[in-house]
PDB file of N, CA and C in Angstrom:
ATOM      1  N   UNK A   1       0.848  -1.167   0.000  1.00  0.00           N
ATOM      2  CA  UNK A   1       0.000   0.000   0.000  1.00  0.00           C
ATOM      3  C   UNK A   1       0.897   1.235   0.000  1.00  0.00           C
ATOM      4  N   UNK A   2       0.799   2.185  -1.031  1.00  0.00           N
ATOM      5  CA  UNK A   2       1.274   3.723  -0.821  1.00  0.00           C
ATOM      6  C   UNK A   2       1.112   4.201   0.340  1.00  0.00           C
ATOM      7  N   UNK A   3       2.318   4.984   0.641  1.00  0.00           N
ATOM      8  CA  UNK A   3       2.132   6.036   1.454  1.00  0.00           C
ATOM      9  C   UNK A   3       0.618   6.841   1.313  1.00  0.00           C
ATOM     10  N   UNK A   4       0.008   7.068   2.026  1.00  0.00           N
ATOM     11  CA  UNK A   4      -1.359   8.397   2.184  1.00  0.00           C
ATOM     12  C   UNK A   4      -1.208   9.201   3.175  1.00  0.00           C
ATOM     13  N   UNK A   5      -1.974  10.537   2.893  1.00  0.00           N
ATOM     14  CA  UNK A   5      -2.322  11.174   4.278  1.00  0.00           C
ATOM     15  C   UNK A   5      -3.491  10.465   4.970  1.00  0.00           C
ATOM     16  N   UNK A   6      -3.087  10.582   6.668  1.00  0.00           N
ATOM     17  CA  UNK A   6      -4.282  10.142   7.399  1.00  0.00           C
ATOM     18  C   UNK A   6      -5.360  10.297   7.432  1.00  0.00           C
ATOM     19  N   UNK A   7      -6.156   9.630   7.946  1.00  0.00           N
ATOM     20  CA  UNK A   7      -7.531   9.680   7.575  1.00  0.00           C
ATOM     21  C   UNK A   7      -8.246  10.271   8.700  1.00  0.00           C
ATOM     22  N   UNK A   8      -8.841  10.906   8.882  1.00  0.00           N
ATOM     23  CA  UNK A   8      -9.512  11.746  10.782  1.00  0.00           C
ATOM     24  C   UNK A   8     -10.517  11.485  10.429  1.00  0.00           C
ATOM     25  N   UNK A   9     -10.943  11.580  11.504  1.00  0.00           N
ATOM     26  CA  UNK A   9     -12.677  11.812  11.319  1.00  0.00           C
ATOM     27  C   UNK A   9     -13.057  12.130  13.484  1.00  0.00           C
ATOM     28  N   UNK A  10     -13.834  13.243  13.294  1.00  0.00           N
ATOM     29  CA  UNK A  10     -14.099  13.445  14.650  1.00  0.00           C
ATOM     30  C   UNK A  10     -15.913  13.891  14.263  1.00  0.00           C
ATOM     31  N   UNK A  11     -16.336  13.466  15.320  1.00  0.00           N
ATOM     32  CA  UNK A  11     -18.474  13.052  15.377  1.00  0.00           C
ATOM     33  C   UNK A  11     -18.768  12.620  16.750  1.00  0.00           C
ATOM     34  N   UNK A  12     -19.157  13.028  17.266  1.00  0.00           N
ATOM     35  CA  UNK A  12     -20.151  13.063  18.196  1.00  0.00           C
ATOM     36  C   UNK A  12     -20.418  11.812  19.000  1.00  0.00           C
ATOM     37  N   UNK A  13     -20.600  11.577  20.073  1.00  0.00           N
ATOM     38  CA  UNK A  13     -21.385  10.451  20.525  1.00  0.00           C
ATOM     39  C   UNK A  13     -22.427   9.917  19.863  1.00  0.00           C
ATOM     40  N   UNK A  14     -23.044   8.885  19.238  1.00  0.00           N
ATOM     41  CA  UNK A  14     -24.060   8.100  19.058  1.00  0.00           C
ATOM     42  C   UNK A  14     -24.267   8.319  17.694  1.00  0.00           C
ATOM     43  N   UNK A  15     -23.262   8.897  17.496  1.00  0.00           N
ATOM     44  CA  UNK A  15     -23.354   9.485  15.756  1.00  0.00           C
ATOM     45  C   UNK A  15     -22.839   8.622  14.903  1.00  0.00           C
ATOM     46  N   UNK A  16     -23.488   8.781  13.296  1.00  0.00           N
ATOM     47  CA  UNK A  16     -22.697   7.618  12.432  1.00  0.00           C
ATOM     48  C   UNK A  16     -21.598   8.669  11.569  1.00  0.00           C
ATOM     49  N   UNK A  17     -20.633   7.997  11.413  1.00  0.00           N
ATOM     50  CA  UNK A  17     -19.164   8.561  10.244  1.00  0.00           C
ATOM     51  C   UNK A  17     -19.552   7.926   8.747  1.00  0.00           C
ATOM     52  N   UNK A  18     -19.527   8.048   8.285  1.00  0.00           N
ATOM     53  CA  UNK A  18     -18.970   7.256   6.718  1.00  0.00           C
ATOM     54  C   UNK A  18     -17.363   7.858   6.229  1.00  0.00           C
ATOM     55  N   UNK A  19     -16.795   7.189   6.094  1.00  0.00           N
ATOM     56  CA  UNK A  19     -15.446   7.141   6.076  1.00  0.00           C
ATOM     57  C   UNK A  19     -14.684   6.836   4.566  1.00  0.00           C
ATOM     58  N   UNK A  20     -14.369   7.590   3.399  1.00  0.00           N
ATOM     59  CA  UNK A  20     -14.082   7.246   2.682  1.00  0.00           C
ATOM     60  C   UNK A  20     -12.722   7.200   2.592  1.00  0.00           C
ATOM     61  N   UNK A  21     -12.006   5.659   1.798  1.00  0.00           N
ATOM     62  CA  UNK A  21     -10.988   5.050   2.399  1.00  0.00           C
ATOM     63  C   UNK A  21     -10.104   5.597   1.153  1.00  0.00           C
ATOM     64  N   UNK A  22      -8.777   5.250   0.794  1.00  0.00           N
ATOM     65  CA  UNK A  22      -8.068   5.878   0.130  1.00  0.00           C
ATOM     66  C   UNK A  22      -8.314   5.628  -1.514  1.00  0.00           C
ATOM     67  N   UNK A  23      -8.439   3.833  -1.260  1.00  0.00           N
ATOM     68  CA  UNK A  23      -8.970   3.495  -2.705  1.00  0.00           C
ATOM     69  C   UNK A  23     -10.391   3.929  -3.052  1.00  0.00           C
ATOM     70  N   UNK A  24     -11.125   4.456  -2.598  1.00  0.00           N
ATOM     71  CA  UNK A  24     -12.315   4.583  -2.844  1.00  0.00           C
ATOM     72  C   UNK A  24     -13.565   3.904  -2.249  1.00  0.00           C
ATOM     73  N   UNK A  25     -13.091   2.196  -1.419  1.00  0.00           N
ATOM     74  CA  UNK A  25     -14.345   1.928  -0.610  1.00  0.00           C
ATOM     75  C   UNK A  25     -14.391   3.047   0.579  1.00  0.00           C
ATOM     76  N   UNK A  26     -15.500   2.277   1.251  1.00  0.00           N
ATOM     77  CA  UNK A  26     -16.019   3.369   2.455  1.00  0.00           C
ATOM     78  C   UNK A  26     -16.553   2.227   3.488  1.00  0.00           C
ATOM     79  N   UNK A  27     -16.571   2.636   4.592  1.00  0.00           N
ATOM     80  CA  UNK A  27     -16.655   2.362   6.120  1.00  0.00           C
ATOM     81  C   UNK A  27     -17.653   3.343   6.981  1.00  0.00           C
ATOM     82  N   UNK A  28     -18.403   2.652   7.684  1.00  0.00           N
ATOM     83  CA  UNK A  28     -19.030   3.622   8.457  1.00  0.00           C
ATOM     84  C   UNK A  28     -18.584   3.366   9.924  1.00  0.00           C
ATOM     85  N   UNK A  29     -18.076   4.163  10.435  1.00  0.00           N
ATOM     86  CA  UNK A  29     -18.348   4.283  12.044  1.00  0.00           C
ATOM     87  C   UNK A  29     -19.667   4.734  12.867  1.00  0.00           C
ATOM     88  N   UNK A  30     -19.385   4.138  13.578  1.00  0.00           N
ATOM     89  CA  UNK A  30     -20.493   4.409  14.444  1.00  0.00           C
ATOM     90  C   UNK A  30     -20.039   4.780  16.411  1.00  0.00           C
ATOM     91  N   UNK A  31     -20.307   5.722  16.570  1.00  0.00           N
ATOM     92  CA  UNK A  31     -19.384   5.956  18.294  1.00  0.00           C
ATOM     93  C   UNK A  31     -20.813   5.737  19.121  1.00  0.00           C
ATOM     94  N   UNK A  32     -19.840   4.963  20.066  1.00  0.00           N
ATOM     95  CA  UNK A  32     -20.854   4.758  21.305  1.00  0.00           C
ATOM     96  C   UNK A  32     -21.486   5.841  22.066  1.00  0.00           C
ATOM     97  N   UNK A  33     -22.744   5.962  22.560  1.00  0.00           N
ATOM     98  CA  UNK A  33     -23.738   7.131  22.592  1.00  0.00           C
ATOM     99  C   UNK A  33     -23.255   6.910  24.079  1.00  0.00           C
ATOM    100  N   UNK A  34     -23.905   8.570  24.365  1.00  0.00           N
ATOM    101  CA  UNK A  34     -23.428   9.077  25.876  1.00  0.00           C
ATOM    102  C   UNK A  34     -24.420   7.724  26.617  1.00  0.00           C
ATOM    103  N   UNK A  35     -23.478   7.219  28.151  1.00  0.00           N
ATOM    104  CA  UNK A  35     -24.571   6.670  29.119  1.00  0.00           C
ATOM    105  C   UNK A  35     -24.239   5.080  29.006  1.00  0.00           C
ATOM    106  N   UNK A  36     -23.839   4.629  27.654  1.00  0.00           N
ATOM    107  CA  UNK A  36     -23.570   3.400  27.658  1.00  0.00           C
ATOM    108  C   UNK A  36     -22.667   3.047  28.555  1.00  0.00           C
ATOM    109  N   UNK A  37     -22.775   2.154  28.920  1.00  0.00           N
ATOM    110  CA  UNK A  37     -21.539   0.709  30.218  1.00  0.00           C
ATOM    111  C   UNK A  37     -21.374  -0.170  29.699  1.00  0.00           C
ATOM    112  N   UNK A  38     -19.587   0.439  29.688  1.00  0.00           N
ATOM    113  CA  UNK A  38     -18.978  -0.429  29.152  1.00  0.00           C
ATOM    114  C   UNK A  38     -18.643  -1.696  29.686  1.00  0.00           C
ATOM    115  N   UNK A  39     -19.629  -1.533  31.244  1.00  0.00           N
ATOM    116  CA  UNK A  39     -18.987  -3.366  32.565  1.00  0.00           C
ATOM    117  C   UNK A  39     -20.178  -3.983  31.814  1.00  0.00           C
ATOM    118  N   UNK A  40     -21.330  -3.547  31.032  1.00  0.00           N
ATOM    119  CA  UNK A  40     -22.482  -4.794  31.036  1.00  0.00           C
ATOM    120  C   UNK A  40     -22.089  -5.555  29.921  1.00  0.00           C
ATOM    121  N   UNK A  41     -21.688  -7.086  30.000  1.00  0.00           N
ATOM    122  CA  UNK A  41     -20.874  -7.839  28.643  1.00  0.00           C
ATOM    123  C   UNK A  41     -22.144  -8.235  28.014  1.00  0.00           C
ATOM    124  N   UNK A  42     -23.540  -8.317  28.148  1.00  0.00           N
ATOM    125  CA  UNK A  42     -24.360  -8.428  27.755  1.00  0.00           C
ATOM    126  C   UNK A  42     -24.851  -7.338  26.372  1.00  0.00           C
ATOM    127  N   UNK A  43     -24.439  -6.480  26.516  1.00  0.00           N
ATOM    128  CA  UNK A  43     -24.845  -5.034  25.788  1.00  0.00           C
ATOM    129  C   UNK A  43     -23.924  -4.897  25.062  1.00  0.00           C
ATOM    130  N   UNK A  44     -22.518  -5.530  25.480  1.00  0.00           N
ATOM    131  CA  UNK A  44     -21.365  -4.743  24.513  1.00  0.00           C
ATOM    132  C   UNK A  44     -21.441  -6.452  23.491  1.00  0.00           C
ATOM    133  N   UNK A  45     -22.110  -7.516  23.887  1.00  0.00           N
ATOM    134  CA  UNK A  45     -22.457  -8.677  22.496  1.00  0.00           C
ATOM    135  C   UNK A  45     -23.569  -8.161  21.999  1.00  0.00           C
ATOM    136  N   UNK A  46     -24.357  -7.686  22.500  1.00  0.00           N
ATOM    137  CA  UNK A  46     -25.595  -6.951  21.343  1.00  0.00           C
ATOM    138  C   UNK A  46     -25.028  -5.541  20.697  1.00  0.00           C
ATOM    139  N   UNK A  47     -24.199  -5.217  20.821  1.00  0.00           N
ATOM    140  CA  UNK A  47     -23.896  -3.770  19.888  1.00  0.00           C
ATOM    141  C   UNK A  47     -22.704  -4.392  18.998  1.00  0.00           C
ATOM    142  N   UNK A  48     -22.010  -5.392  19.477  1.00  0.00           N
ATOM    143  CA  UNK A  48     -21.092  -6.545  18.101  1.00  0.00           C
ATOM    144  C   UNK A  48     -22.103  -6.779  17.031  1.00  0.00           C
ATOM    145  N   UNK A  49     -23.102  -7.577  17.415  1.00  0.00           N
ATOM    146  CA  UNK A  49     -24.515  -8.065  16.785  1.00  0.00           C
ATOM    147  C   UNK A  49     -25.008  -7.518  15.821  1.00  0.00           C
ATOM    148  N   UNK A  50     -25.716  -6.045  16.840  1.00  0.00           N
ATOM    149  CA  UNK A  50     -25.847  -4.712  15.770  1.00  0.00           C
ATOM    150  C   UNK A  50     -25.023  -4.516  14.828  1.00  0.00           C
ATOM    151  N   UNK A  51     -24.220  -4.314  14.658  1.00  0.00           N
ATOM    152  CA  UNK A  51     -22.719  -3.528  14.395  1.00  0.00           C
ATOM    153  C   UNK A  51     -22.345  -4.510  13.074  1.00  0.00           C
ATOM    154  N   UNK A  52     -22.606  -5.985  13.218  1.00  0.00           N
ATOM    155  CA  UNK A  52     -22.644  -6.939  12.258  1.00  0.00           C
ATOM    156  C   UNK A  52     -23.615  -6.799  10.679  1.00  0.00           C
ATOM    157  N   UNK A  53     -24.877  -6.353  11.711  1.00  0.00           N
ATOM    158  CA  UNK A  53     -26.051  -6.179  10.836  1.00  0.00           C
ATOM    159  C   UNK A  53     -25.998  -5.429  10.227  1.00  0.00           C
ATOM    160  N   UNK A  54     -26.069  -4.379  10.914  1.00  0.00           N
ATOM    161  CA  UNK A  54     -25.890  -2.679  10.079  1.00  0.00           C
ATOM    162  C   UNK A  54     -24.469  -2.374   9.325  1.00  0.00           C
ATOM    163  N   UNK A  55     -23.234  -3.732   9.102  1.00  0.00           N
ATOM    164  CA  UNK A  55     -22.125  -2.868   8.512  1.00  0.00           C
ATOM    165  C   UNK A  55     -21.632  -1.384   8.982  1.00  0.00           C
ATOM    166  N   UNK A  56     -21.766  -1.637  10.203  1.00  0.00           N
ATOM    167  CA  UNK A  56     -20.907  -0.467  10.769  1.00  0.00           C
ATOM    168  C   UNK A  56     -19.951  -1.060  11.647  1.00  0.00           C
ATOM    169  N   UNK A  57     -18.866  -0.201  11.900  1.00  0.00           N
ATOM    170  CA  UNK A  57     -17.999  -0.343  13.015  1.00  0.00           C
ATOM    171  C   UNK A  57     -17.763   0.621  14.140  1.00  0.00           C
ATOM    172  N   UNK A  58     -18.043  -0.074  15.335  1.00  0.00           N
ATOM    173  CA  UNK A  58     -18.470   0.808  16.488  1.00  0.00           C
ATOM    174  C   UNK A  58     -16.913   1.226  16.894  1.00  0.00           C
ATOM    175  N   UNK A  59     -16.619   2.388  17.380  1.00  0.00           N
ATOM    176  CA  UNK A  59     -15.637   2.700  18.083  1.00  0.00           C
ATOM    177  C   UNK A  59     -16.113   3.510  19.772  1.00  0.00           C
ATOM    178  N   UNK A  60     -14.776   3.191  20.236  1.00  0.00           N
ATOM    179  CA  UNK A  60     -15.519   3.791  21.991  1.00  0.00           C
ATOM    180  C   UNK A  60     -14.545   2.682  23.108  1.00  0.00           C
ATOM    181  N   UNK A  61     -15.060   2.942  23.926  1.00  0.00           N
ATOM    182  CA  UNK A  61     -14.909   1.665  24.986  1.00  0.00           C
ATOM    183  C   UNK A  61     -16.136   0.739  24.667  1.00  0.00           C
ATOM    184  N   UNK A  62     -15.933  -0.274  24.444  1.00  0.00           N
ATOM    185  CA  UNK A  62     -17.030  -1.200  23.893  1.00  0.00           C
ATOM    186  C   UNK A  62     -17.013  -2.312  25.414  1.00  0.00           C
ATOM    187  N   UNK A  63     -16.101  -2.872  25.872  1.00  0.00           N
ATOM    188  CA  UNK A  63     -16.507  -3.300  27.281  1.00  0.00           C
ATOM    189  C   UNK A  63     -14.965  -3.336  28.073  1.00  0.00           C
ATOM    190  N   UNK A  64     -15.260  -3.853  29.375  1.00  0.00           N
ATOM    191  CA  UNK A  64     -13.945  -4.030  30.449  1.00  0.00           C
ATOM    192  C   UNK A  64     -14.823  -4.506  31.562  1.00  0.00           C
ATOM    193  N   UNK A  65     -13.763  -5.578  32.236  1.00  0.00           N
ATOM    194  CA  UNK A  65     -14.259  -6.525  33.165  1.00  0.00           C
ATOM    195  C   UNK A  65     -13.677  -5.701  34.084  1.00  0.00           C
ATOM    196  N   UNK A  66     -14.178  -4.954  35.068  1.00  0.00           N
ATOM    197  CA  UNK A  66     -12.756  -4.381  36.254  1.00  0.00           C
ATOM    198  C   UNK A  66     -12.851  -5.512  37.520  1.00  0.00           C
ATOM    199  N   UNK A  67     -13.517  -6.417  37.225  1.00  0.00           N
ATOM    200  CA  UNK A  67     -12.858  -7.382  38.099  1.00  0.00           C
ATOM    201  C   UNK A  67     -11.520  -8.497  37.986  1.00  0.00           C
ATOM    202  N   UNK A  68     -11.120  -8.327  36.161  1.00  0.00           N
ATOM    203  CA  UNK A  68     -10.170  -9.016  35.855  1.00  0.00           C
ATOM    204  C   UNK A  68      -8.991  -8.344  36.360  1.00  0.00           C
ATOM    205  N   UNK A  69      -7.973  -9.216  36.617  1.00  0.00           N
ATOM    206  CA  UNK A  69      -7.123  -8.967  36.834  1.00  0.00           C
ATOM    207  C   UNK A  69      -5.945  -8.368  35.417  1.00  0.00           C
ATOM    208  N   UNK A  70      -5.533  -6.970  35.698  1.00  0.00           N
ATOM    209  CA  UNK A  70      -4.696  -6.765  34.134  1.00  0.00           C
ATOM    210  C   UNK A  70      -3.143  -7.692  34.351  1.00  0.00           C
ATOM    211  N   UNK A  71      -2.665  -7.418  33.083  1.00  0.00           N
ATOM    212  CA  UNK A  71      -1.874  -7.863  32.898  1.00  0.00           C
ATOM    213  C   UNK A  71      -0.881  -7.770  33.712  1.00  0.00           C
ATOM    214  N   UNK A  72      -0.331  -6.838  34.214  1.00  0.00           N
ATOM    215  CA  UNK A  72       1.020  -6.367  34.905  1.00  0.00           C
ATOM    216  C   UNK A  72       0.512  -7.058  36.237  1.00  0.00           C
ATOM    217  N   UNK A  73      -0.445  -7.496  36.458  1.00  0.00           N
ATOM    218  CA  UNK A  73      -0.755  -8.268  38.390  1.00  0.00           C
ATOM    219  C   UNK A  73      -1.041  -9.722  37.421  1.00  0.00           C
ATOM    220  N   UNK A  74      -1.383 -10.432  36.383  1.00  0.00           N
ATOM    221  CA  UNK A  74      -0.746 -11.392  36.572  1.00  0.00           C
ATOM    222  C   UNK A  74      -0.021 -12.161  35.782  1.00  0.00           C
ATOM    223  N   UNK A  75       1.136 -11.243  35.896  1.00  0.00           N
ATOM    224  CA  UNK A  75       2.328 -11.846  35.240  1.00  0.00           C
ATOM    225  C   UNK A  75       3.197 -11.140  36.223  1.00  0.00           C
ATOM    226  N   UNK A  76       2.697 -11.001  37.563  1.00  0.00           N
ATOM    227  CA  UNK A  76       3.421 -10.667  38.810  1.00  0.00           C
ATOM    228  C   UNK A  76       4.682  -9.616  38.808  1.00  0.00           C
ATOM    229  N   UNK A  77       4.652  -8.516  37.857  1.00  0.00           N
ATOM    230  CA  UNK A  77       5.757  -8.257  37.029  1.00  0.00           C
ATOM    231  C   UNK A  77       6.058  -7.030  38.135  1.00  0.00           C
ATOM    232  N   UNK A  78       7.189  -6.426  38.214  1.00  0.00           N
ATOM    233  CA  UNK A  78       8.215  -6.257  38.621  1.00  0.00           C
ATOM    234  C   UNK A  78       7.768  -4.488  39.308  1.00  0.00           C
ATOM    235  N   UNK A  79       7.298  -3.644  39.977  1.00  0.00           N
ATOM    236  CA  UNK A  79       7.011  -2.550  40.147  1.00  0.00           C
ATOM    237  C   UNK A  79       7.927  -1.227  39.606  1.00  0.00           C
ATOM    238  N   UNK A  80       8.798  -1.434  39.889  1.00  0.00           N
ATOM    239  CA  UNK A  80       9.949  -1.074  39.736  1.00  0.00           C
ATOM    240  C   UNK A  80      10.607  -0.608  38.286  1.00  0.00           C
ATOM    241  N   UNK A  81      10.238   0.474  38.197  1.00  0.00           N
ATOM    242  CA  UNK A  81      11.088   0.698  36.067  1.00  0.00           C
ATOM    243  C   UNK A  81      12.672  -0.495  35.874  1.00  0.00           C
ATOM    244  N   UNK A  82      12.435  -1.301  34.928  1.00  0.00           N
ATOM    245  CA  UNK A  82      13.465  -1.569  34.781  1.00  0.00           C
ATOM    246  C   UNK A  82      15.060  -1.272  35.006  1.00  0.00           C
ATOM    247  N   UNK A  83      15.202   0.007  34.140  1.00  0.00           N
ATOM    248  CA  UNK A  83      15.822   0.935  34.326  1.00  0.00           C
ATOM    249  C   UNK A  83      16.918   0.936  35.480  1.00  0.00           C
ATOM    250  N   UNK A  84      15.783   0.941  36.589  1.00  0.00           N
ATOM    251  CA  UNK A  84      16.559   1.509  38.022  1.00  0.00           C
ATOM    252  C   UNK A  84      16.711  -0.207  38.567  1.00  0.00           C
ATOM    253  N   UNK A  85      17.047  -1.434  38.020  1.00  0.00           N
ATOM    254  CA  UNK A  85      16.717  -2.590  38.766  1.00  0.00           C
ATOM    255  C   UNK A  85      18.334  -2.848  38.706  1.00  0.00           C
ATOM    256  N   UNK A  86      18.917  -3.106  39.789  1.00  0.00           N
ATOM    257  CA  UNK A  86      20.538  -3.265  39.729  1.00  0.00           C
ATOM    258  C   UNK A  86      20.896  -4.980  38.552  1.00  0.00           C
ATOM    259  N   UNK A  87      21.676  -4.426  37.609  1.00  0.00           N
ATOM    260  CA  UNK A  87      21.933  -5.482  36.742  1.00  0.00           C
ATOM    261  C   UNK A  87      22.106  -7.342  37.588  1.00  0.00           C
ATOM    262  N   UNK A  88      22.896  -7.303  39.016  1.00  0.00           N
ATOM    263  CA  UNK A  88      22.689  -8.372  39.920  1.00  0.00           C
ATOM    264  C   UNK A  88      21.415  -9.128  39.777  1.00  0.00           C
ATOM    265  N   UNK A  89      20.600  -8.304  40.049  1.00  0.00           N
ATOM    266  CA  UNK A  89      18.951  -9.204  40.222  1.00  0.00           C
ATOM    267  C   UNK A  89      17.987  -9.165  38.750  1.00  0.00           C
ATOM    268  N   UNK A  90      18.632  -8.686  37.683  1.00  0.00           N
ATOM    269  CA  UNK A  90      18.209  -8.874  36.626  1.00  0.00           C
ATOM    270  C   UNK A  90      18.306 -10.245  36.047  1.00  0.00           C
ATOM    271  N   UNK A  91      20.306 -10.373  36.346  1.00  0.00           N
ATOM    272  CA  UNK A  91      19.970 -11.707  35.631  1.00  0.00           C
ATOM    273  C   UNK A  91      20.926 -12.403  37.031  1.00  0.00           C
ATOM    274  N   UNK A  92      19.937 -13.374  37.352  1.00  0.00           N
ATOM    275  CA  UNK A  92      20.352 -14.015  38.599  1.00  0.00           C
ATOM    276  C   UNK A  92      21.370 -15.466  38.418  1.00  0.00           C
ATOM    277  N   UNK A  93      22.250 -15.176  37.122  1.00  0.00           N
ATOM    278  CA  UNK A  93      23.470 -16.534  36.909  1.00  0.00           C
ATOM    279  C   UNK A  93      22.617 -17.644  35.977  1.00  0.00           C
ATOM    280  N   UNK A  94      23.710 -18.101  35.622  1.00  0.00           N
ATOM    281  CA  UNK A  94      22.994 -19.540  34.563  1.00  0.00           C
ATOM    282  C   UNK A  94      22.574 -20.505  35.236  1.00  0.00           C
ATOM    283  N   UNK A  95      23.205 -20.796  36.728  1.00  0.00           N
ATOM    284  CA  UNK A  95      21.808 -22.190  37.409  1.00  0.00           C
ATOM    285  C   UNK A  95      20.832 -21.755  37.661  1.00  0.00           C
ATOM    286  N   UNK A  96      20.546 -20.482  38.066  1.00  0.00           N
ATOM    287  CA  UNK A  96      18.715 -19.991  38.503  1.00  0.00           C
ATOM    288  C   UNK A  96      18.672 -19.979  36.875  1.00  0.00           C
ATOM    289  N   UNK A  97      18.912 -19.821  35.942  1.00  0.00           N
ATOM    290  CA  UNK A  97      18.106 -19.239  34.522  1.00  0.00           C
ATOM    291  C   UNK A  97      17.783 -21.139  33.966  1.00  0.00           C
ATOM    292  N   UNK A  98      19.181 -21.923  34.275  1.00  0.00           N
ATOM    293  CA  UNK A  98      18.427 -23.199  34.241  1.00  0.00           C
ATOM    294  C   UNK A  98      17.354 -23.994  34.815  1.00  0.00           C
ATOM    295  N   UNK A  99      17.398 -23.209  36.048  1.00  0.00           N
ATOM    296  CA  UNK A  99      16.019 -23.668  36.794  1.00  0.00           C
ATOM    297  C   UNK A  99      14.856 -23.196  35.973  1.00  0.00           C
ATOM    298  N   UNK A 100      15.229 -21.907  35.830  1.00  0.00           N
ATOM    299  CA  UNK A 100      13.776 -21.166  35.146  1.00  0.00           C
ATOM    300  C   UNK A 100      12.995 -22.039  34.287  1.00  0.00           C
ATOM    301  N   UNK A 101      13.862 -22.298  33.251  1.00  0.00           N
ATOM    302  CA  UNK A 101      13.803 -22.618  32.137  1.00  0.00           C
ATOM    303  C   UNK A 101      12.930 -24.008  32.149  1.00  0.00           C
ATOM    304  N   UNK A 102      13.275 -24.818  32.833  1.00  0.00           N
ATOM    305  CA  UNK A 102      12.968 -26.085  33.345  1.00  0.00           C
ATOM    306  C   UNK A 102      11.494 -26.356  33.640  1.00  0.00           C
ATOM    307  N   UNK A 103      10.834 -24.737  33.822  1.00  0.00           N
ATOM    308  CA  UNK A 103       9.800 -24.937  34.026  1.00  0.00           C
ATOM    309  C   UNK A 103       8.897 -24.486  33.020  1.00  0.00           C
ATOM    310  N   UNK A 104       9.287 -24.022  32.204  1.00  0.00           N
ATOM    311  CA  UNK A 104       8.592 -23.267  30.503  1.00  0.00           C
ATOM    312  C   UNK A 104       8.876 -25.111  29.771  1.00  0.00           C
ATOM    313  N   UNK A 105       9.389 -26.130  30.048  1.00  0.00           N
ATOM    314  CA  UNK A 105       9.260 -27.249  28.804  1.00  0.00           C
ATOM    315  C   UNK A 105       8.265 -28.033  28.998  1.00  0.00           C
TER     316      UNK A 105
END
């Protein structure tokens, strides 16, 4: 694909876009209307649904579990910027990295 200039588009809550693309198809957006919740997973599979039917594509926060746990809590990862972590406890020698390892086969 060529280089293009970007494509913007700014509209409103609950509003539809039509979006014409570089080659000439087109896309419609559609943004999520003021009030929607994004925790009910029930609502955010019926606006996929919608969104299927009508050939549009919704943009927004479409859902989030805030009871899941994100990524950085569980992959227990490190608080600390890298950065500032003394090279010692980065890499803790080749028998702890063989241990590690031992447990990823």
């Amino acid at each position: 694909m060529p280089p293009s200039d970007q494509i913007k588009a700014d509209y409103n809550a609950g509003e539809i876009m039509p979006i014409e693309l570089h080659d000439g198809g087109q896309i419609t957006l559609r943004k999520l209307e003021n009030g929607y919740d994004p925790r009910d997973r029930a609502a955010a599979v019926n606006k996929l649904f919608e969104s299927a039917q009508s050939d549009e594509i919704i943009t927004g926060l479409l859902y989030i579990n805030e009871d899941q746990k994100d990524m950085h809590e569980m992959a227990r990862m490190e608080d600390r910027p890298l950065n500032t972590i003394p090279y010692a406890e980065l890499n803790p020698g080749a028998a702890k990295l063989k241990e590690i390892q031992k447990g990823f086969r």
